[in-house]
Protein backbone atom coordinates (compact mmCIF):
# COMPACT_ATOMS: atom_id res chain seq x y z
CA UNK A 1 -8.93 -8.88 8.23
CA UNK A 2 -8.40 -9.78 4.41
CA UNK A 3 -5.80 -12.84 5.17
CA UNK A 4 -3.65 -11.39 2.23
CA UNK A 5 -2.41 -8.40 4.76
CA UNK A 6 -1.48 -10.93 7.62
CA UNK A 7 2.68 -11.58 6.44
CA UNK A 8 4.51 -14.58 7.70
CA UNK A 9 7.77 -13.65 5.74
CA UNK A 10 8.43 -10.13 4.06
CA UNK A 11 8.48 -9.81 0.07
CA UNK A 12 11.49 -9.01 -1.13
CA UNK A 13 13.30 -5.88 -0.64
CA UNK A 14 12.84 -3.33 -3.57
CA UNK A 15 15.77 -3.61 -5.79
CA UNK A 16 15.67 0.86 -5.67
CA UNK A 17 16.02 0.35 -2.06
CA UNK A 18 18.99 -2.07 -2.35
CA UNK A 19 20.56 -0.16 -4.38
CA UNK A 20 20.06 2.86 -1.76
CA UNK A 21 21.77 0.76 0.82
CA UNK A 22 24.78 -0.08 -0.65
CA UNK A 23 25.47 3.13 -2.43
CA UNK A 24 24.54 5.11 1.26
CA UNK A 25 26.31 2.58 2.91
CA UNK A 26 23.57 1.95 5.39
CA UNK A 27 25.35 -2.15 4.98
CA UNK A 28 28.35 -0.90 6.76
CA UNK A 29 28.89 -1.72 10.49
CA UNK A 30 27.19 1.47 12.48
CA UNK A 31 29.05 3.29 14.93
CA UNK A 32 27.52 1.90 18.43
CA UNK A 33 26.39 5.15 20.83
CA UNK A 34 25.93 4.57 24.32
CA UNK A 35 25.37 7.70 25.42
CA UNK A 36 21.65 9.18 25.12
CA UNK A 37 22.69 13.22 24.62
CA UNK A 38 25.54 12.36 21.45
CA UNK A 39 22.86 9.60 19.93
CA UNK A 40 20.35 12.33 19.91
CA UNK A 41 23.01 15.28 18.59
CA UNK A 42 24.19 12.84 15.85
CA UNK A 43 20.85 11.84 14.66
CA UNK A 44 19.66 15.65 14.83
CA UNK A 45 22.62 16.92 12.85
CA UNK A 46 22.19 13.65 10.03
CA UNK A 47 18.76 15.30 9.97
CA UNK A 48 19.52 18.81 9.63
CA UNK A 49 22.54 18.15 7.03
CA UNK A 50 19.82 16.40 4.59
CA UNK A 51 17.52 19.01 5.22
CA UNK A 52 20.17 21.73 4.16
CA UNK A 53 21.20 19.69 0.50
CA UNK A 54 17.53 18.87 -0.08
CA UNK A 55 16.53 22.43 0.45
CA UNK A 56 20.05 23.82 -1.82
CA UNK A 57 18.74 21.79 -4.74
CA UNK A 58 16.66 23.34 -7.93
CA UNK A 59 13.38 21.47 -9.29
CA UNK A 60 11.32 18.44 -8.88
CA UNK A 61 10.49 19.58 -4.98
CA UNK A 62 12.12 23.41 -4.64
CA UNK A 63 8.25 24.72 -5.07
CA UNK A 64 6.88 22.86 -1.50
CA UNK A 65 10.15 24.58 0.37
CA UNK A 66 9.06 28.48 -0.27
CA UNK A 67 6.41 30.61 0.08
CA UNK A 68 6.09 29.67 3.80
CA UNK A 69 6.45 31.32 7.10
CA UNK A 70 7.99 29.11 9.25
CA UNK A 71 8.61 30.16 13.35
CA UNK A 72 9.77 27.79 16.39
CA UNK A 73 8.44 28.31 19.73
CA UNK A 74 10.51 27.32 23.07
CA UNK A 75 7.90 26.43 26.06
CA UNK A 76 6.50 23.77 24.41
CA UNK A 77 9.36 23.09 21.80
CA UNK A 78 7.02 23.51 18.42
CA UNK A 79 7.69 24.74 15.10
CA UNK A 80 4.54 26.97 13.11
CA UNK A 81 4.46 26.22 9.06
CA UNK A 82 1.73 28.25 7.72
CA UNK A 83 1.50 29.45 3.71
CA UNK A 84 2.59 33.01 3.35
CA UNK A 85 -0.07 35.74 2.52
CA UNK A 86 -3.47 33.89 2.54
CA UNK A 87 -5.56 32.01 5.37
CA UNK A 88 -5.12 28.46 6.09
CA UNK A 89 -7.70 27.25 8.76
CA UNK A 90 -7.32 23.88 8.39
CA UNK A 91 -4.82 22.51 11.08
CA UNK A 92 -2.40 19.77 11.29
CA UNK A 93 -0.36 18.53 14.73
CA UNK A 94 2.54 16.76 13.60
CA UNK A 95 4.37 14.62 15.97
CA UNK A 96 7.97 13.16 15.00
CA UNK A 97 9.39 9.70 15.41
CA UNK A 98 12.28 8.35 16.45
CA UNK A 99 11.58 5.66 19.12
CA UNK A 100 10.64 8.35 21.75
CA UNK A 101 14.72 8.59 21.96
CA UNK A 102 15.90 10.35 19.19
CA UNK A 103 13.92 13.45 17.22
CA UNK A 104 13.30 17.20 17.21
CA UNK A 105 12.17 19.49 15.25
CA UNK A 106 14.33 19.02 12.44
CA UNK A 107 13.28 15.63 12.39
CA UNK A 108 10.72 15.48 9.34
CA UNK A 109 10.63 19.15 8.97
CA UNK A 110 10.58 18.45 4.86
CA UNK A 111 7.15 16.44 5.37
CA UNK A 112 5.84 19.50 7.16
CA UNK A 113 6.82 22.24 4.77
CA UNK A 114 5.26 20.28 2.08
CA UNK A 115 2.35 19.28 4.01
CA UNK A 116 1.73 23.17 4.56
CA UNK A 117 2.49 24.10 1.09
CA UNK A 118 0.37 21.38 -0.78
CA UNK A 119 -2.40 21.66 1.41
CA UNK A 120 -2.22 25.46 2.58
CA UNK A 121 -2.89 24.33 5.83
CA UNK A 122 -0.93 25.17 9.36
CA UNK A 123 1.20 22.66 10.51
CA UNK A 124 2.60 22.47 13.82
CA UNK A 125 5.12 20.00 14.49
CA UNK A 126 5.52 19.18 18.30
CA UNK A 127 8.87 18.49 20.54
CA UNK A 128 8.71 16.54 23.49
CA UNK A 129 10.80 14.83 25.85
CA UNK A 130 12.79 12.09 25.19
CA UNK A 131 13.64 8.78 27.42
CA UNK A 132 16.01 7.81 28.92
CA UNK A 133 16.45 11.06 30.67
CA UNK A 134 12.32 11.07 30.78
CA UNK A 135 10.00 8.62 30.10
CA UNK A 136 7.67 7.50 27.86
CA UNK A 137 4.79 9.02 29.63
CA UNK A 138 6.43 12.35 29.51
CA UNK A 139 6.64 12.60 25.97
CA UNK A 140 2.98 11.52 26.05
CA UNK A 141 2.42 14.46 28.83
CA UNK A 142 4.21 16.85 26.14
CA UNK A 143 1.95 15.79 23.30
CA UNK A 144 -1.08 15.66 24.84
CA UNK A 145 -0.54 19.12 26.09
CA UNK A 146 0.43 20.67 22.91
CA UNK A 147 -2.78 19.35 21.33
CA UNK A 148 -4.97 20.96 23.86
CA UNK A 149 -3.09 24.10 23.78
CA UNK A 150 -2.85 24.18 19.65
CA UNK A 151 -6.69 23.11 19.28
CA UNK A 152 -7.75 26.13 20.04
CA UNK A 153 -6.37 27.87 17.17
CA UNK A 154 -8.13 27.93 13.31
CA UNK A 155 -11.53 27.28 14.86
CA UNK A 156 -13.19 27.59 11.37
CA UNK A 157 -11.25 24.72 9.71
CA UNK A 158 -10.39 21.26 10.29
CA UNK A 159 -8.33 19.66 12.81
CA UNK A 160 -5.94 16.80 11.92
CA UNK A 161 -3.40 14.67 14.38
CA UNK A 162 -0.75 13.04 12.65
CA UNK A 163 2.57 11.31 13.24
CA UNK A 164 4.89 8.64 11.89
CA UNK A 165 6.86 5.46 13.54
CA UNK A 166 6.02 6.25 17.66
CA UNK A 167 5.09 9.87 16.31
CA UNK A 168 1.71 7.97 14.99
CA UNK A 169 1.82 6.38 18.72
CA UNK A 170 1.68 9.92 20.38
CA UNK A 171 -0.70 10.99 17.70
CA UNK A 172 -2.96 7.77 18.03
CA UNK A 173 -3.28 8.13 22.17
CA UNK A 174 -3.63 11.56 21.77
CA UNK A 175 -6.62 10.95 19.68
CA UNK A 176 -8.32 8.13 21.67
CA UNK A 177 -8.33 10.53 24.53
CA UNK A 178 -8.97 14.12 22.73
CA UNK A 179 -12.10 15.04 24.90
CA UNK A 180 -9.53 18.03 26.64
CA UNK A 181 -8.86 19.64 23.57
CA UNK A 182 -11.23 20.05 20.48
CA UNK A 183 -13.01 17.60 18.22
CA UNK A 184 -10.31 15.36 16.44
CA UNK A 185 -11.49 15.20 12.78
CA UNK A 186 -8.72 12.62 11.32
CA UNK A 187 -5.80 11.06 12.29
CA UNK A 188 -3.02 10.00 9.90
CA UNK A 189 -0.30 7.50 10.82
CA UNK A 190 2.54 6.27 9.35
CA UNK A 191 4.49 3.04 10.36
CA UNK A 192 2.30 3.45 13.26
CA UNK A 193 4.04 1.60 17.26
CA UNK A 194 0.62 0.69 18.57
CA UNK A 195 1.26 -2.27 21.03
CA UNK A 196 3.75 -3.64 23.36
CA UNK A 197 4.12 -6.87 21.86
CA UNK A 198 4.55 -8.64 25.11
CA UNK A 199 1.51 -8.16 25.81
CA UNK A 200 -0.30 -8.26 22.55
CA UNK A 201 -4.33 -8.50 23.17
CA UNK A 202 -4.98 -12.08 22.49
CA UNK A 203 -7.65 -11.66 19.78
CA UNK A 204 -4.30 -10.13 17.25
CA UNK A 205 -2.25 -13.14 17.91
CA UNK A 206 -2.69 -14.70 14.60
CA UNK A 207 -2.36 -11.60 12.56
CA UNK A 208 0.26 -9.75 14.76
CA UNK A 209 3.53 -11.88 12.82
CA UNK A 210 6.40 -9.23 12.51
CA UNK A 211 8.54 -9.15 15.38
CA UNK A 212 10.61 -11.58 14.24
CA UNK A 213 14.38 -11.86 12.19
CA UNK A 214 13.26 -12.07 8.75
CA UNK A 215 11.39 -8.47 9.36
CA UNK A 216 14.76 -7.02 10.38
CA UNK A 217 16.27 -4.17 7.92
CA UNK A 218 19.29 -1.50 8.37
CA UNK A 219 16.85 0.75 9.17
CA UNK A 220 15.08 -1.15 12.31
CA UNK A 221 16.10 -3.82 13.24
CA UNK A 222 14.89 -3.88 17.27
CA UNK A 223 11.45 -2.78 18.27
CA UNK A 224 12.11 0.72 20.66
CA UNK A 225 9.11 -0.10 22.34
CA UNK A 226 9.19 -2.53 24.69
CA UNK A 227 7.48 -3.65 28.18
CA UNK A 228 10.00 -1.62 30.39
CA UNK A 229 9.78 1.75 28.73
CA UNK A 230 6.43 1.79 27.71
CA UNK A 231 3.62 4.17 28.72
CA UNK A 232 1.61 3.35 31.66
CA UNK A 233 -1.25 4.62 29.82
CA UNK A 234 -3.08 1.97 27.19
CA UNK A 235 -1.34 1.87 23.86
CA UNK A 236 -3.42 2.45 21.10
CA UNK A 237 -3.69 -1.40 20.10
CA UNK A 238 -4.82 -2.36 23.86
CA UNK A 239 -7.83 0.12 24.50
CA UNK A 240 -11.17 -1.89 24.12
CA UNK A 241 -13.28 1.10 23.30
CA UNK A 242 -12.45 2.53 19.72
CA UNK A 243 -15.83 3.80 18.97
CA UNK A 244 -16.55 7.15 18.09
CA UNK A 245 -12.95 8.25 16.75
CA UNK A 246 -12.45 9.89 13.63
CA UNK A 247 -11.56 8.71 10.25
CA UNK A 248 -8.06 7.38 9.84
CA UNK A 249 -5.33 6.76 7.03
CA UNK A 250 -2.70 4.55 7.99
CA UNK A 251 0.02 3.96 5.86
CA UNK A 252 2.38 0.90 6.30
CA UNK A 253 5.46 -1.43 4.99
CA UNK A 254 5.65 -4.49 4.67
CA UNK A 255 9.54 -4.90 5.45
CA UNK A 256 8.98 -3.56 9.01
CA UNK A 257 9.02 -4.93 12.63
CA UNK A 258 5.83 -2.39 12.81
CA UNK A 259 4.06 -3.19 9.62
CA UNK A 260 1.53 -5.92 12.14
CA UNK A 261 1.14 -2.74 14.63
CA UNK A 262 -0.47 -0.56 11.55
CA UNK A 263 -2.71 -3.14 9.75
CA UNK A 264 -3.85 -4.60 13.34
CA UNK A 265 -4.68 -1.19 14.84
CA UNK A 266 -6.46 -0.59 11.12
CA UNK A 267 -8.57 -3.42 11.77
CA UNK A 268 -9.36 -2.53 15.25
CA UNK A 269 -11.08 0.84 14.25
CA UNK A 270 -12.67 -0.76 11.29
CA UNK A 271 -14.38 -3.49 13.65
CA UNK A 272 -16.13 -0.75 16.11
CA UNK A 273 -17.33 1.26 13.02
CA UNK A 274 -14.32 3.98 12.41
CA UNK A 275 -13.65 4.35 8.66
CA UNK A 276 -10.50 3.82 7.66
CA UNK A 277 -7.85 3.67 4.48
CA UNK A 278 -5.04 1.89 4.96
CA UNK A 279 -2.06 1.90 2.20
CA UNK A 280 0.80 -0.75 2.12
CA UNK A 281 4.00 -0.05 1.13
CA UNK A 282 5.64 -3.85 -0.58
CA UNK A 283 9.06 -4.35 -0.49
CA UNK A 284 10.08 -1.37 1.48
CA UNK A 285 11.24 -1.02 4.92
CA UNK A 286 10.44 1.31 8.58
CA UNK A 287 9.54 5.33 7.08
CA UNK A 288 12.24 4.62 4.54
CA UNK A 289 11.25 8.27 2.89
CA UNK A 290 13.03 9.98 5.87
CA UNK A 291 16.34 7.99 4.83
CA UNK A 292 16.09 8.00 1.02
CA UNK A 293 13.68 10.98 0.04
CA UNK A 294 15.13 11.77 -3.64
CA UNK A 295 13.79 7.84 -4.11
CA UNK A 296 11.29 7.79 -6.43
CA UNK A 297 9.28 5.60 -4.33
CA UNK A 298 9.66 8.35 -1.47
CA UNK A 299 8.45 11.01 -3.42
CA UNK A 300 5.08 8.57 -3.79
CA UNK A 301 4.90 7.80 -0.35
CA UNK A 302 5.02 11.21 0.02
CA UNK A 303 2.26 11.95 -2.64
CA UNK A 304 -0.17 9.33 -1.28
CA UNK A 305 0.13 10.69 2.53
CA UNK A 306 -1.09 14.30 0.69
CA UNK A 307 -4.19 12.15 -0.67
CA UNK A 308 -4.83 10.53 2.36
CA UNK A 309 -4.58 14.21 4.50
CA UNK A 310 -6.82 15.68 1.40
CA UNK A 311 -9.15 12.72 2.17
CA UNK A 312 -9.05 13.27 5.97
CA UNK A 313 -9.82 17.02 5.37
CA UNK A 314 -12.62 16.05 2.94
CA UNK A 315 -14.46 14.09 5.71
């Protein structure tokens, strides 16, 4: 690994995004919510409510939220995107984040609409359970399933898995173990959970350096996964055998507890042969686009995942 990616202490925090935080007041003292059902219902309605103003406004992005056909499904909870009036074979699954706690399908619906748009490609963006009321292996259950029930459709094109914060975890064991569903042909992640950091494998130690205070932001500040509500299943950090998987584009920051989990499981695939683009993110913390997406630095993040999908397609 190029010693310049391993991070003992974060650069600074963007001055944009400081200015974010005090003008969103994301430095105020946050409401603490013990119980699992009104966490989820007040993260799901922040969602929706940014959603709804984003969507109201007129210019820079209004062209990425029409001209689409957008349907939800029940039994399994998943939402269709697909370009009106032309064919889109190509074929994204798109699983949310949110700590395998909090998340739906209004989650990072914006991503997928402009995803869909950009790249006239289907996107489906998958719902699964959530712990505490299941566990972590359910929501692995629920994503595994959708991909072997959605890779079936738009045989002609390309199939991508994608997902951001322990979305990218889903999407990442999902790939490693894709053999019940059809061929994988990329796999993007963003801010990527990929280990239990308890029990790191011992060859990361040295370059595995984040989970520690000075990492800590007002948007995560406490890693969600942890060695008691993991997945019994290998996380995509610990499994030994990497060879053989498709191309990947991981895209990390630097001010994040999980910025180590993305550039480790980046070098991982790049040391049994996987080819792989990786693009950092300085000064700025956990999937800050979700948070702050009229940033201009959002709207890049935003742009670069596009080139990295085009790239994945390309492959």
């Amino acid at each position: 690994m190029d010693p310049i990616l391993i991070l003992q202490e974060p650069p600074p925090l963007d001055p944009a995004w400081l200015a974010h935080e005090q003008a969103s007041g994301l430095l105020l003292p946050k409401p603490i919510i013990t119980n699992p059902a009104e966490r989820q219902k007040t993260y799901s309605d922040a969602c929706k409510a940014l959603n709804a103003s984003l969507l109201a406004r007129r210019g820079r992005d209004k062209d990425f939220f029409s001209g689409l056909d957008i349907r939800d499904f029940p039994d399994p909870k998943i939402r269709c995107y697909k370009p009106s009036n032309t064919r889109a074979p190509n074929t994204v699954i798109y699983y949310h984040g949110g700590g395998l706690q909090v998340g739906d399908l209004d989650s990072e619906d914006l991503s997928c609409r402009r995803i869909s748009k950009a790249l006239q490609c289907t996107v489906y963006s998958v719902g699964y359970r959530l712990m505490p009321e299941h566990t972590a292996d359910d929501a692995l259950a629920d994503a595994r399933y959708a991909h072997q029930m959605l890779s079936h459709t738009n045989r002609d094109g390309k199939l991508i898995l994608m997902g951001s914060s322990s979305g990218a975890q889903l999407a990442a064991q999902v790939s490693q173990r894709s053999h019940f569903g059809r061929k994988v042909d990329g796999v993007l992640l963003r801010g990527p959970v990929t280990c239990d950091a308890a029990n790191l494998p011992s060859r990361f130690e040295g370059m595995h350096t984040l989970m520690k205070p000075a990492f800590h932001t007002t948007l995560l500040s406490t890693p969600a996964l942890t060695a008691e509500n993991r997945t019994k299943e290998k996380l995509p950090l610990e499994e030994d055998d990497l060879k053989g998987l498709p191309r990947h584009w991981v895209q990390v920051c630097t001010n994040d507890i999980y910025y180590s989990d993305g550039i480790c499981y980046a070098e991982a695939l790049r040391e049994q042969g996987v080819e792989v683009r990786t693009d950092v993110l300085s000064g700025w913390p956990h999937t800050f686009w979700l948070k702050a997406p009229l940033l201009e630095k959002a709207v890049e993040a935003e742009e670069s995942m596009l080139e990295g999908l085009r790239w994945l397609l390309e492959g």
